[in-house]
PDB file of N, CA and C in Angstrom:
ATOM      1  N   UNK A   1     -17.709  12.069   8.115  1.00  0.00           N
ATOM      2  CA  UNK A   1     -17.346  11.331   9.307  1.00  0.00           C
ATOM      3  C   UNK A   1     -15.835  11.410   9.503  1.00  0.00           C
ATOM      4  N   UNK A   2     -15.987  11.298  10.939  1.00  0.00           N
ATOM      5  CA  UNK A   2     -13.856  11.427  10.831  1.00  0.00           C
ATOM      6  C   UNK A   2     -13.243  10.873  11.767  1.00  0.00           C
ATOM      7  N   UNK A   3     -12.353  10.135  11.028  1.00  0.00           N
ATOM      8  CA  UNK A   3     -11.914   8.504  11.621  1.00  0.00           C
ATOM      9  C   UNK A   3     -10.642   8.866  12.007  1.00  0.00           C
ATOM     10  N   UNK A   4     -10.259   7.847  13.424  1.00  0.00           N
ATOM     11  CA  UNK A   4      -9.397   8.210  14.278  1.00  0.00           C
ATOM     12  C   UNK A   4      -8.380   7.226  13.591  1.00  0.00           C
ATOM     13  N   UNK A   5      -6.715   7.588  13.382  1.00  0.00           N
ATOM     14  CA  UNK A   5      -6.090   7.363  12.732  1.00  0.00           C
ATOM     15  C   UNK A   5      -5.498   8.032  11.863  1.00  0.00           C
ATOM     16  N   UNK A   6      -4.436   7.537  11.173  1.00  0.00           N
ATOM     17  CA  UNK A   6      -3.434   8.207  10.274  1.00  0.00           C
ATOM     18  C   UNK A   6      -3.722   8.250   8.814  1.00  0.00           C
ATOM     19  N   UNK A   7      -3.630   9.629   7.960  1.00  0.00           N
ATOM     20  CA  UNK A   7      -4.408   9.539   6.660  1.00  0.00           C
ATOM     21  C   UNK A   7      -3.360   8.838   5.863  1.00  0.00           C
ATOM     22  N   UNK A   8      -3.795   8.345   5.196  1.00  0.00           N
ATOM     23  CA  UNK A   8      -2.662   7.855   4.253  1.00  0.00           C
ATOM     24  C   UNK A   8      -2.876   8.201   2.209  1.00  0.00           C
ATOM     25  N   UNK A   9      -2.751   8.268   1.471  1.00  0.00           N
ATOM     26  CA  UNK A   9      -2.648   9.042   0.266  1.00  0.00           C
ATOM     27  C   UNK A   9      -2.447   7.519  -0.615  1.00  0.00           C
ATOM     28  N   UNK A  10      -3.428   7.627  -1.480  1.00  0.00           N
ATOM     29  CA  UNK A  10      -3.622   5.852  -2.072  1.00  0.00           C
ATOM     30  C   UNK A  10      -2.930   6.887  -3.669  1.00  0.00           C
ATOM     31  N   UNK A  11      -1.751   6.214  -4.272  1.00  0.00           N
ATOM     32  CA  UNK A  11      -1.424   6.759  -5.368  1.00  0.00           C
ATOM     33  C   UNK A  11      -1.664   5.349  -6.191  1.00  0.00           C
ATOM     34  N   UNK A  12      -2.585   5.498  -7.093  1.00  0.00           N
ATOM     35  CA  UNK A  12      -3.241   5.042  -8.207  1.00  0.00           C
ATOM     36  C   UNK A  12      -3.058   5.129  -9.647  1.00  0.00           C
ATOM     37  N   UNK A  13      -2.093   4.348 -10.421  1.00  0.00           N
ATOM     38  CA  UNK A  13      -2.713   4.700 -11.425  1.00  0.00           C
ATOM     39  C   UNK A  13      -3.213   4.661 -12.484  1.00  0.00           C
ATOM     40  N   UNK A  14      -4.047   5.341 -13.513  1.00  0.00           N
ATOM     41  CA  UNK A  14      -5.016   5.267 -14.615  1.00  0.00           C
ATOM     42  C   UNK A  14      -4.217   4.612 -15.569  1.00  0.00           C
ATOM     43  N   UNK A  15      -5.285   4.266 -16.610  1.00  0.00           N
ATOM     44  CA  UNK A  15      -5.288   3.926 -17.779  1.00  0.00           C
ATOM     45  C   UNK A  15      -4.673   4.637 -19.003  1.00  0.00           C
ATOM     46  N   UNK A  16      -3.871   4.708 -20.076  1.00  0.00           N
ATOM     47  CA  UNK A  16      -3.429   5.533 -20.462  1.00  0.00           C
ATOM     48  C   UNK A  16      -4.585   6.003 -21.786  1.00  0.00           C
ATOM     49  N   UNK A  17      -4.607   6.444 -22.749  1.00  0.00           N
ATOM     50  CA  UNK A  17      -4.840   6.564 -23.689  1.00  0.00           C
ATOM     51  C   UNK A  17      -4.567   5.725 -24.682  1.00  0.00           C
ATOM     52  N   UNK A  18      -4.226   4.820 -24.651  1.00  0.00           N
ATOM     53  CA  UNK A  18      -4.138   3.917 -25.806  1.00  0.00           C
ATOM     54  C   UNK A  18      -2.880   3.471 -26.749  1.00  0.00           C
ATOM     55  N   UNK A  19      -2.249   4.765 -26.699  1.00  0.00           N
ATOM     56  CA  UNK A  19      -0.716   4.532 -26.705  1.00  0.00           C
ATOM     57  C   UNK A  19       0.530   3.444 -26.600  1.00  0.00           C
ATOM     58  N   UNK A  20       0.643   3.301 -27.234  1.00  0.00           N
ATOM     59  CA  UNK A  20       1.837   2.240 -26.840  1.00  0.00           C
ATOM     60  C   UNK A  20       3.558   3.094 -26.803  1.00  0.00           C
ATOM     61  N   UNK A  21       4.161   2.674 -25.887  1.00  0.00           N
ATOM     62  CA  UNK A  21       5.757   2.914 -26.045  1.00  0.00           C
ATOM     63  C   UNK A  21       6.516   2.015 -27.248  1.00  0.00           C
ATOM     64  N   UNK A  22       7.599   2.198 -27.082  1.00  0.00           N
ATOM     65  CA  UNK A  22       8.353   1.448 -28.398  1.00  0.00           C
ATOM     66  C   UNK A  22       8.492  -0.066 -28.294  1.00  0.00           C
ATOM     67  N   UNK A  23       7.936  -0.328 -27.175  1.00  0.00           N
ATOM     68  CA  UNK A  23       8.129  -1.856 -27.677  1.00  0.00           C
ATOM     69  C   UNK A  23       6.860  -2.586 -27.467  1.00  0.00           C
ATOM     70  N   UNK A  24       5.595  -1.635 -27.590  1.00  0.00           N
ATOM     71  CA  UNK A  24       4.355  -2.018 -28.073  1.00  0.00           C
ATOM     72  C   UNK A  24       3.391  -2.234 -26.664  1.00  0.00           C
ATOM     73  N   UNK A  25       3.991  -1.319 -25.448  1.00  0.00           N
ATOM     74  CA  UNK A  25       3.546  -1.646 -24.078  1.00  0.00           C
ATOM     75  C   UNK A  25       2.785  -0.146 -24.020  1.00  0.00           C
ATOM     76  N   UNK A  26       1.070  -0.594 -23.711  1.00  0.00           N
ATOM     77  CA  UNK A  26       0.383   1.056 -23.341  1.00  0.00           C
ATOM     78  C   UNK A  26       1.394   1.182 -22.468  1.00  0.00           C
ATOM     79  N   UNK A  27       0.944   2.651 -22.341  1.00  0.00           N
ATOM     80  CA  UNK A  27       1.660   3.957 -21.736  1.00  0.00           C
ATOM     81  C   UNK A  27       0.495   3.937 -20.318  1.00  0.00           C
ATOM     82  N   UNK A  28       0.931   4.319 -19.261  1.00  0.00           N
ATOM     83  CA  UNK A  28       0.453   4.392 -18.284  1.00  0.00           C
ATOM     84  C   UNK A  28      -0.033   6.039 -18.252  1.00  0.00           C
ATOM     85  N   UNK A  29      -1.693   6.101 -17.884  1.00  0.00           N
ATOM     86  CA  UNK A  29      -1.970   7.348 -17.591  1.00  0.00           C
ATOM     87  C   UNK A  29      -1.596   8.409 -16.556  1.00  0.00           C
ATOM     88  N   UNK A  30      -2.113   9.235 -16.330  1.00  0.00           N
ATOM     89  CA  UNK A  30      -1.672  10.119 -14.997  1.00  0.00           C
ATOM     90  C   UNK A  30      -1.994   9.414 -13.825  1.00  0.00           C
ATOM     91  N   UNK A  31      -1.215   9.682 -12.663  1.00  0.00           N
ATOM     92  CA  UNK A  31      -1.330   9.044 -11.267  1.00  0.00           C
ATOM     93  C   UNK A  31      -2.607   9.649 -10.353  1.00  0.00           C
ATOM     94  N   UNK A  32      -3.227   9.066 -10.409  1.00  0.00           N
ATOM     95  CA  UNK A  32      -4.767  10.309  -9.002  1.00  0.00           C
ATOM     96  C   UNK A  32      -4.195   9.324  -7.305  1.00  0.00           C
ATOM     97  N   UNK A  33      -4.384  10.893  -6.748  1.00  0.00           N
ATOM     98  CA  UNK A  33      -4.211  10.883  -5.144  1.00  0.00           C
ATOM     99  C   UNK A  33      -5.401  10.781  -4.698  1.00  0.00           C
ATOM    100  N   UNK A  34      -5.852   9.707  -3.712  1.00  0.00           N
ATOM    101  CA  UNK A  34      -6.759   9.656  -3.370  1.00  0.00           C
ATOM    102  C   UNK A  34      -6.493   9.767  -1.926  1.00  0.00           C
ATOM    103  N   UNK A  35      -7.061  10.316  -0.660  1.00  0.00           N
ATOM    104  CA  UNK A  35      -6.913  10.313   0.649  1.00  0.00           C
ATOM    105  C   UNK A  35      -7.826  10.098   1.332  1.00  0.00           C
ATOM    106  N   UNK A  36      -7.240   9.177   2.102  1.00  0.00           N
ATOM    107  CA  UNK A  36      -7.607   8.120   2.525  1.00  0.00           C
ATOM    108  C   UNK A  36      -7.250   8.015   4.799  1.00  0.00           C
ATOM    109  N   UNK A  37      -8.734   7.933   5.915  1.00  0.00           N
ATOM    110  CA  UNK A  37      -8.257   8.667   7.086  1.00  0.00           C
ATOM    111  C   UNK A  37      -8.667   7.726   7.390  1.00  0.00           C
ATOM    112  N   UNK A  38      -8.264   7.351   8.699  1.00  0.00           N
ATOM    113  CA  UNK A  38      -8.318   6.319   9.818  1.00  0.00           C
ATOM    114  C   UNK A  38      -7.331   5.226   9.558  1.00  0.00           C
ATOM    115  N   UNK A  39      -6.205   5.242   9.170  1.00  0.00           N
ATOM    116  CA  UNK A  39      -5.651   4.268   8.878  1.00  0.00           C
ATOM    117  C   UNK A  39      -4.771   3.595  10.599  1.00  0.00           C
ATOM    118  N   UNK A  40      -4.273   2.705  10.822  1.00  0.00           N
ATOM    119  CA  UNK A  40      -3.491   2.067  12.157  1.00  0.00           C
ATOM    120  C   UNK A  40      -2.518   1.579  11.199  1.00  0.00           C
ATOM    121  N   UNK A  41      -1.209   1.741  11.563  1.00  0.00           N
ATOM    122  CA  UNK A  41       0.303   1.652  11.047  1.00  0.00           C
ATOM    123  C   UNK A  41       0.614   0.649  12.116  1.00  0.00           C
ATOM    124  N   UNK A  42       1.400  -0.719  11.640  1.00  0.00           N
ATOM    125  CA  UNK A  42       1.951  -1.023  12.835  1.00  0.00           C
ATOM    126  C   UNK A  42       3.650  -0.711  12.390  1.00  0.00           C
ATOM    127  N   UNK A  43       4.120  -1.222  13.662  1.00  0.00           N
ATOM    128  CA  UNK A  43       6.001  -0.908  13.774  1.00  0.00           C
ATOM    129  C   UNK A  43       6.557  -1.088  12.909  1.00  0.00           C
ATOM    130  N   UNK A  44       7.045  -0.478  12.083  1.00  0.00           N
ATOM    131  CA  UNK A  44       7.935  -1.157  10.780  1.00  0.00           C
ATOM    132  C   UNK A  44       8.909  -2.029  10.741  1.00  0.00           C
ATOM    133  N   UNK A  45       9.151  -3.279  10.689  1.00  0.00           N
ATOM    134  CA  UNK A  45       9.813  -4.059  10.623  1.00  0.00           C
ATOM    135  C   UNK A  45      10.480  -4.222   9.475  1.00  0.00           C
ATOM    136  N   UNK A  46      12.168  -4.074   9.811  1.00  0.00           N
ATOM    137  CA  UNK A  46      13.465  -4.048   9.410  1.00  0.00           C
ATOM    138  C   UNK A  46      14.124  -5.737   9.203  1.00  0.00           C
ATOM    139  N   UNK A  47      14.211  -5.873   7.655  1.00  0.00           N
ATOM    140  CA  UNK A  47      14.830  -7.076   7.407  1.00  0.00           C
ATOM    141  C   UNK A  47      16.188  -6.975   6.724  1.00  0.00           C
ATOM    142  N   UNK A  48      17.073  -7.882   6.351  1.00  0.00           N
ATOM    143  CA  UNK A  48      18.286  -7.479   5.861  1.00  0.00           C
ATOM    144  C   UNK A  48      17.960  -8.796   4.785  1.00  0.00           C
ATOM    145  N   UNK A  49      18.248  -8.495   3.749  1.00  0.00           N
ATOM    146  CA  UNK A  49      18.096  -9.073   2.477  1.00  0.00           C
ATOM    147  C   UNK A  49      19.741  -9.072   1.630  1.00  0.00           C
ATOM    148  N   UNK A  50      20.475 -10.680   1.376  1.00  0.00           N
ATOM    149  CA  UNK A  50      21.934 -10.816   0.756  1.00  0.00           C
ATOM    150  C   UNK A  50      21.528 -10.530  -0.441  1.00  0.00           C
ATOM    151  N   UNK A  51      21.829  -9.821  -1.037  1.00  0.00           N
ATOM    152  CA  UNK A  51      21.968 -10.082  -2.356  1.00  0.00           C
ATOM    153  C   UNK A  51      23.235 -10.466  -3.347  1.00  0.00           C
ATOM    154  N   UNK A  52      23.433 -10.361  -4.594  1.00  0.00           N
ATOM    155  CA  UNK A  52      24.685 -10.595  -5.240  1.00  0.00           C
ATOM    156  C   UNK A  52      25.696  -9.515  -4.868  1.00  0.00           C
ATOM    157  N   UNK A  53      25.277  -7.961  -4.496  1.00  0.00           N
ATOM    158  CA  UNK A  53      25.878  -7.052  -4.134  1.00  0.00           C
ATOM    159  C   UNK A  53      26.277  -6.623  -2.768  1.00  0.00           C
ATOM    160  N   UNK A  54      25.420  -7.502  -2.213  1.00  0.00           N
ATOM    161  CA  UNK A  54      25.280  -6.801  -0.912  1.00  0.00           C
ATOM    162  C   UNK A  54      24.339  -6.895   0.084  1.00  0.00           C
ATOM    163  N   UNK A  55      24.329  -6.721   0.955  1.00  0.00           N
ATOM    164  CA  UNK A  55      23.071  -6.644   2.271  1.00  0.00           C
ATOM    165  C   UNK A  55      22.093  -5.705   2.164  1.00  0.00           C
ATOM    166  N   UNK A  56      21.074  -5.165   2.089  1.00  0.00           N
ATOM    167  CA  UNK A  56      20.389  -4.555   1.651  1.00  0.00           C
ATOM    168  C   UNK A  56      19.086  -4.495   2.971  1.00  0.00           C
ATOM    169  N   UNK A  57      18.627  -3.278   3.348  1.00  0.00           N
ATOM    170  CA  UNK A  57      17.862  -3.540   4.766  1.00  0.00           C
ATOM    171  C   UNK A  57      16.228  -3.361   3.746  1.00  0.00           C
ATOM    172  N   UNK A  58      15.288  -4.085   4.034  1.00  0.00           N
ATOM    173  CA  UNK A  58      14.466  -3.829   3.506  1.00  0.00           C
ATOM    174  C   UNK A  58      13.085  -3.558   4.687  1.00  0.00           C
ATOM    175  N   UNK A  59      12.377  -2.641   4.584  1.00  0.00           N
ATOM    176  CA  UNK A  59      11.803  -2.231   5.408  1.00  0.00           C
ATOM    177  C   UNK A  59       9.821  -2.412   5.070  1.00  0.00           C
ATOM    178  N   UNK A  60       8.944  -2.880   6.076  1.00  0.00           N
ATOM    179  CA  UNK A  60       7.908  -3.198   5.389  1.00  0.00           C
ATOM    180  C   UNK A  60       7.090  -2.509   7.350  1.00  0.00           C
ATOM    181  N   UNK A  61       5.841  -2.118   6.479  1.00  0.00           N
ATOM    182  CA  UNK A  61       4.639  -2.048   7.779  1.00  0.00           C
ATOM    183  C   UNK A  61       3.027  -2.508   7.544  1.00  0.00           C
ATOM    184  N   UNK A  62       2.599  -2.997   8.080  1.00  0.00           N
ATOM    185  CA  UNK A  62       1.086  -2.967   7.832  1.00  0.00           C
ATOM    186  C   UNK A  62       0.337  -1.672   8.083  1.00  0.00           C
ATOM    187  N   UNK A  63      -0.429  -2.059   7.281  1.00  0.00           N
ATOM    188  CA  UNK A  63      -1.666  -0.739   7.320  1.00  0.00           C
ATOM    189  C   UNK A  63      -3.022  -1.421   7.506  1.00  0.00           C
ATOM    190  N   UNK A  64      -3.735  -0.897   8.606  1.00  0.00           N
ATOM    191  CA  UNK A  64      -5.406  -1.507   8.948  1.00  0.00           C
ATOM    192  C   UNK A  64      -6.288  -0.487   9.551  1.00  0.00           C
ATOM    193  N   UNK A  65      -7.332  -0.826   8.764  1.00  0.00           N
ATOM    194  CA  UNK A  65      -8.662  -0.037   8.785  1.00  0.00           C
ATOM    195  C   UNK A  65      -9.735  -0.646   8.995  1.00  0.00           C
ATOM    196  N   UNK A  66     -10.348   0.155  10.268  1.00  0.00           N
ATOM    197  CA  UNK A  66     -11.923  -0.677  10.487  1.00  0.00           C
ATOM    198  C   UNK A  66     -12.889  -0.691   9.318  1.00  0.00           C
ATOM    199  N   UNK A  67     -12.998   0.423   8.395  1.00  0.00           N
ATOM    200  CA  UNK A  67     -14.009   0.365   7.361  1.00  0.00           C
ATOM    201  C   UNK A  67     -13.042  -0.098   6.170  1.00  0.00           C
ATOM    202  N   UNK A  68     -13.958  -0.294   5.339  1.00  0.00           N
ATOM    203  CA  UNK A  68     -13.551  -1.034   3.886  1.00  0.00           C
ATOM    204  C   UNK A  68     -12.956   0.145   3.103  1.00  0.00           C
ATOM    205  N   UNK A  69     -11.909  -0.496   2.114  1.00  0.00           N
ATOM    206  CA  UNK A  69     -11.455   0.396   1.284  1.00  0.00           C
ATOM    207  C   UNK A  69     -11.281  -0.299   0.267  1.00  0.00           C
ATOM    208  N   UNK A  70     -10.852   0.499  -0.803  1.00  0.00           N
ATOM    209  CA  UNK A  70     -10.622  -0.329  -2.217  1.00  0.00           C
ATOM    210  C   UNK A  70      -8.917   0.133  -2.215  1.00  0.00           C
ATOM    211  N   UNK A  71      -8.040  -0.905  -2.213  1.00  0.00           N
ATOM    212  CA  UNK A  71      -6.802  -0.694  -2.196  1.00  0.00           C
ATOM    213  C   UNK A  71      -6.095  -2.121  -3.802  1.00  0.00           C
ATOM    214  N   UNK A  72      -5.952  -1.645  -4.245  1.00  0.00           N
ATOM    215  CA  UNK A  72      -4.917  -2.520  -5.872  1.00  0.00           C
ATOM    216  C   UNK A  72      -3.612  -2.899  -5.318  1.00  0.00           C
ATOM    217  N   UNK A  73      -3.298  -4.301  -5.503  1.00  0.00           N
ATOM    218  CA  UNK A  73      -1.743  -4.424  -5.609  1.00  0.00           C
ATOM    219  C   UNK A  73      -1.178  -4.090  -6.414  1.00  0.00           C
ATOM    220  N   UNK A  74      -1.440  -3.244  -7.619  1.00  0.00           N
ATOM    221  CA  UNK A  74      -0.570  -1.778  -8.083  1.00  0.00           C
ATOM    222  C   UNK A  74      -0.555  -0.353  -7.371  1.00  0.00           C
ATOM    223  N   UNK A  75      -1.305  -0.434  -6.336  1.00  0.00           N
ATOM    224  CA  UNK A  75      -1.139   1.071  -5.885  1.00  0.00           C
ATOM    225  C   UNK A  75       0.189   1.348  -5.074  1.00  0.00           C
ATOM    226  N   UNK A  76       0.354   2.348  -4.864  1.00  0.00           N
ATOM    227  CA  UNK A  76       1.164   3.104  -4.013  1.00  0.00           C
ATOM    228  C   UNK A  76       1.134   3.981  -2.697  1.00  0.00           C
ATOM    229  N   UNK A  77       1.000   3.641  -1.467  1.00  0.00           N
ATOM    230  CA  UNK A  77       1.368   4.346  -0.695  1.00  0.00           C
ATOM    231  C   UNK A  77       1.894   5.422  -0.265  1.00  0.00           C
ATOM    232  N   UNK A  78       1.390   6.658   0.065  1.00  0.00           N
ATOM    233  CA  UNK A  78       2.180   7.874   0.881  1.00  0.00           C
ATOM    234  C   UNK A  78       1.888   7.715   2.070  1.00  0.00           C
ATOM    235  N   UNK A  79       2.813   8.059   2.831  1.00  0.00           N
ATOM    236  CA  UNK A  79       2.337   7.621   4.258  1.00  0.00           C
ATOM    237  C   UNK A  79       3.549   8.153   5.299  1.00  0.00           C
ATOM    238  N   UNK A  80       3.369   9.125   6.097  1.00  0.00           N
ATOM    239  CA  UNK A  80       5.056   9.401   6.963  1.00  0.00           C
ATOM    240  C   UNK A  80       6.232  10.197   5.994  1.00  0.00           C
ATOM    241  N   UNK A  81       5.742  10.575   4.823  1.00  0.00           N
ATOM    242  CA  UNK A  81       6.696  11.244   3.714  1.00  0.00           C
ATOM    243  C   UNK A  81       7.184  10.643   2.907  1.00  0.00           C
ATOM    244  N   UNK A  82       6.817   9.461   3.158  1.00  0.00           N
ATOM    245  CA  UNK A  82       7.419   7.851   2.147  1.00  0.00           C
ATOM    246  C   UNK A  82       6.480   7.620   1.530  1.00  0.00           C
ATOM    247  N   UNK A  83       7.417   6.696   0.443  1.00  0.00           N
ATOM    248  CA  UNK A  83       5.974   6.118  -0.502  1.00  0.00           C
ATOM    249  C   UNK A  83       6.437   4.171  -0.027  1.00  0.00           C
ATOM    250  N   UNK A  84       5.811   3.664  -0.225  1.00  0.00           N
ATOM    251  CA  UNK A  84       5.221   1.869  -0.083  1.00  0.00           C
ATOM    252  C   UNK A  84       4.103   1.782  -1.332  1.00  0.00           C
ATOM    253  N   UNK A  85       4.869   0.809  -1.291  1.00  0.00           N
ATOM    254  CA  UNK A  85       4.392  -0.682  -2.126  1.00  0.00           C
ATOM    255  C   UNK A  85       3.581  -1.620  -1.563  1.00  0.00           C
ATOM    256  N   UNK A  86       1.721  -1.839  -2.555  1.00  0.00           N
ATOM    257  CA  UNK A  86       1.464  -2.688  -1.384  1.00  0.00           C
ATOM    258  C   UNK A  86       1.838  -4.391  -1.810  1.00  0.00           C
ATOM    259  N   UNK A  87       2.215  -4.830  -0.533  1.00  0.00           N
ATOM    260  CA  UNK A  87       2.383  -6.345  -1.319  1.00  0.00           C
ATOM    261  C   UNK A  87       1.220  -7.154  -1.255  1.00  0.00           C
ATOM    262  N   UNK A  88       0.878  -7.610  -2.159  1.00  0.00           N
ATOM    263  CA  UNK A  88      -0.326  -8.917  -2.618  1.00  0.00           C
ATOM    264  C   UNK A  88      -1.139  -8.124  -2.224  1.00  0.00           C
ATOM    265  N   UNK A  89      -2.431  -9.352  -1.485  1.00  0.00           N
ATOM    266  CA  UNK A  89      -3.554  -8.581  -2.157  1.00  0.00           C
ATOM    267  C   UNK A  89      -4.399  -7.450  -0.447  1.00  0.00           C
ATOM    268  N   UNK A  90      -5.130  -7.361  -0.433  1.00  0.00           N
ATOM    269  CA  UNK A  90      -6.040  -6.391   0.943  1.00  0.00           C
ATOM    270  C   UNK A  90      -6.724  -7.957   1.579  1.00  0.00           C
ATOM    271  N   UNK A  91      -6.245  -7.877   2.877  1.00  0.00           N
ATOM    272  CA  UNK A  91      -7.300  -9.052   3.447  1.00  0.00           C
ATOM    273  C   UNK A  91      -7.784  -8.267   4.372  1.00  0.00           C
ATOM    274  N   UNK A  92      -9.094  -9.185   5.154  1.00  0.00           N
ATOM    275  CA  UNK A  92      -9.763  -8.550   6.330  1.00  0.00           C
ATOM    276  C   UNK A  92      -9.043  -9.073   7.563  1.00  0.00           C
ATOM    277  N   UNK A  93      -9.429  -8.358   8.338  1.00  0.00           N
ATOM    278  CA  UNK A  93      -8.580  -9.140   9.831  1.00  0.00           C
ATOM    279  C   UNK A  93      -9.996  -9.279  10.812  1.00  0.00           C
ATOM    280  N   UNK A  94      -9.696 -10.237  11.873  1.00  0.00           N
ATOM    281  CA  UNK A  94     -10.579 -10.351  12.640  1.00  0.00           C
ATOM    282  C   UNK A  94     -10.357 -10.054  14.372  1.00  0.00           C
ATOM    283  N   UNK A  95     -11.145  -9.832  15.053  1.00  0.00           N
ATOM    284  CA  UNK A  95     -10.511  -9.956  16.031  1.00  0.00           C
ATOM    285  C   UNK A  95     -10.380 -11.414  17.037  1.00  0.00           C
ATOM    286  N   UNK A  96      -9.049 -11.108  17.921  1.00  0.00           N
ATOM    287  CA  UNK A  96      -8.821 -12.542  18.001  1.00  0.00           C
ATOM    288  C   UNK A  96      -9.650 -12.901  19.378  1.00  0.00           C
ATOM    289  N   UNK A  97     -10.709 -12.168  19.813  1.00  0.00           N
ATOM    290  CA  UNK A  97     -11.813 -12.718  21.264  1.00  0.00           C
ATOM    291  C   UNK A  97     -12.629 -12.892  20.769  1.00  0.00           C
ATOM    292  N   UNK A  98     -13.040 -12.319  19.532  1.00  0.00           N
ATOM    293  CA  UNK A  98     -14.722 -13.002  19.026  1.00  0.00           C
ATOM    294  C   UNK A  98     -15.029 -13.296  18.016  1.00  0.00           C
ATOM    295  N   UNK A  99     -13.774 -13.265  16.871  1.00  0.00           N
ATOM    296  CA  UNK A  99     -13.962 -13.814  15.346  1.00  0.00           C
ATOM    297  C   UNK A  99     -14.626 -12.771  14.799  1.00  0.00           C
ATOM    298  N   UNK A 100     -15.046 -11.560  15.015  1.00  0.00           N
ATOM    299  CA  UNK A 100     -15.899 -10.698  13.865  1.00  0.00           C
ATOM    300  C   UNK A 100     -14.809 -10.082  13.337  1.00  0.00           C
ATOM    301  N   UNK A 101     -15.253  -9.788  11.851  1.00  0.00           N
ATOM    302  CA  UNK A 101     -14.662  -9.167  11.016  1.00  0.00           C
ATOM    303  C   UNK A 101     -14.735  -7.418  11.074  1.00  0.00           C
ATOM    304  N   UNK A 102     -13.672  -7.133  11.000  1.00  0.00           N
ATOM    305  CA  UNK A 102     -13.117  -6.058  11.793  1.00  0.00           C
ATOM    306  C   UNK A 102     -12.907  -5.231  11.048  1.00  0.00           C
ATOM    307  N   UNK A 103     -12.339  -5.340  10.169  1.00  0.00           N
ATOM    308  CA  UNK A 103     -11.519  -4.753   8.638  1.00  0.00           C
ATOM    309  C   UNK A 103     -11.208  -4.932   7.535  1.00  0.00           C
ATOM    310  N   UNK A 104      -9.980  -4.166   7.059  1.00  0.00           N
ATOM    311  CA  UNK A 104      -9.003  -4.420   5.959  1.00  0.00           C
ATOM    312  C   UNK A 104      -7.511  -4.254   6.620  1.00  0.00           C
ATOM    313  N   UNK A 105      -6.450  -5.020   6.171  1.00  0.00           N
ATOM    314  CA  UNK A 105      -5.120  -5.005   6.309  1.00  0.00           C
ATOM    315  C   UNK A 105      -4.520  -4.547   4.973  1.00  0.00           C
ATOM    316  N   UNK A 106      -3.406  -4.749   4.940  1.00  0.00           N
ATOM    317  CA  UNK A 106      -2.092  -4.972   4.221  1.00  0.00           C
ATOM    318  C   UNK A 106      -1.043  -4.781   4.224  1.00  0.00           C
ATOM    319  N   UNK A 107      -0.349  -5.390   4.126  1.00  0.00           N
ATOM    320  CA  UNK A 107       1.534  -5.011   4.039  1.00  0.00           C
ATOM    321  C   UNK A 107       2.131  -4.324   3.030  1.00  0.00           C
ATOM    322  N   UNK A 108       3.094  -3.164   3.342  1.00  0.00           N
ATOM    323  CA  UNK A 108       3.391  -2.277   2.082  1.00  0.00           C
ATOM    324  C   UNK A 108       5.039  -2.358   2.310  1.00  0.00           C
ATOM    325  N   UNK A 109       5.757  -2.547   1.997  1.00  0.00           N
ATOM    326  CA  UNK A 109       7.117  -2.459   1.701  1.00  0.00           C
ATOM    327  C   UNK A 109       7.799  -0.666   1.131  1.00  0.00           C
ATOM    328  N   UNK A 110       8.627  -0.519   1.329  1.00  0.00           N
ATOM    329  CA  UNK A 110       9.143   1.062   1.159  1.00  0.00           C
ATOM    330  C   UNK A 110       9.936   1.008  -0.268  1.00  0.00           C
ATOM    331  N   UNK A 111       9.057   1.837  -0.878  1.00  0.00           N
ATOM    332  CA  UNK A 111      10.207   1.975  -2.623  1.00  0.00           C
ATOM    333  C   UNK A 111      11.132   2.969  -2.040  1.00  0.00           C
ATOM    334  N   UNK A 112      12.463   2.616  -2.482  1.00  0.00           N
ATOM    335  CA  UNK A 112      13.811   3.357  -2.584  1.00  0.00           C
ATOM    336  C   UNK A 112      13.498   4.257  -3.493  1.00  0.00           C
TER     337      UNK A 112
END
């Protein structure tokens, strides 16, 4: 089937082997690309964040899909040549004339 919308690339990742690093933390496995079509992007909205250093613009967009997906607030976003962060967790959205449930959302923020 093939859904109208923007693909977006769900970077995921695995479990390691069992491993620990040196201060006794598993090791994270390899990353799997999963792709992922029909996505709706809205406008990216531009915030400016003070910090101790400085002003800092921080940039975030939603992502929504009529069908269900399985999306982790550890995954990662490709999307436009960028990668995002998603923040918290996947909610559904509804629409606002008749209350049916419509989708999945979420907000992803842009890793530097």
């Amino acid at each position: 089937m093939r859904f109208l919308g923007y693909p977006i690339t769900i970077l995921r990742e695995t479990s390691g082997d069992g491993s620990l690093d040196i201060h006794g933390d598993p090791l994270p496995g390899p990353i799997v690309e999963i792709l992922s079509e029909g996505w709706g992007v809205s406008w990216p909205q531009v915030t400016e964040a003070i910090e101790s250093w400085g002003e800092s613009p921080l940039s975030s967009v939603g992502f929504y899909r009529r069908e269900q997906e399985t999306i982790f607030p550890s995954d990662r976003i490709r999307w436009d040549s960028k990668v995002w962060a998603v923040q918290g967790e996947v909610r559904s959205w509804k629409s606002p004339y008749d209350l049916v449930q419509r989708g999945v959302y979420f907000m992803a923020s842009r890793v530097a």
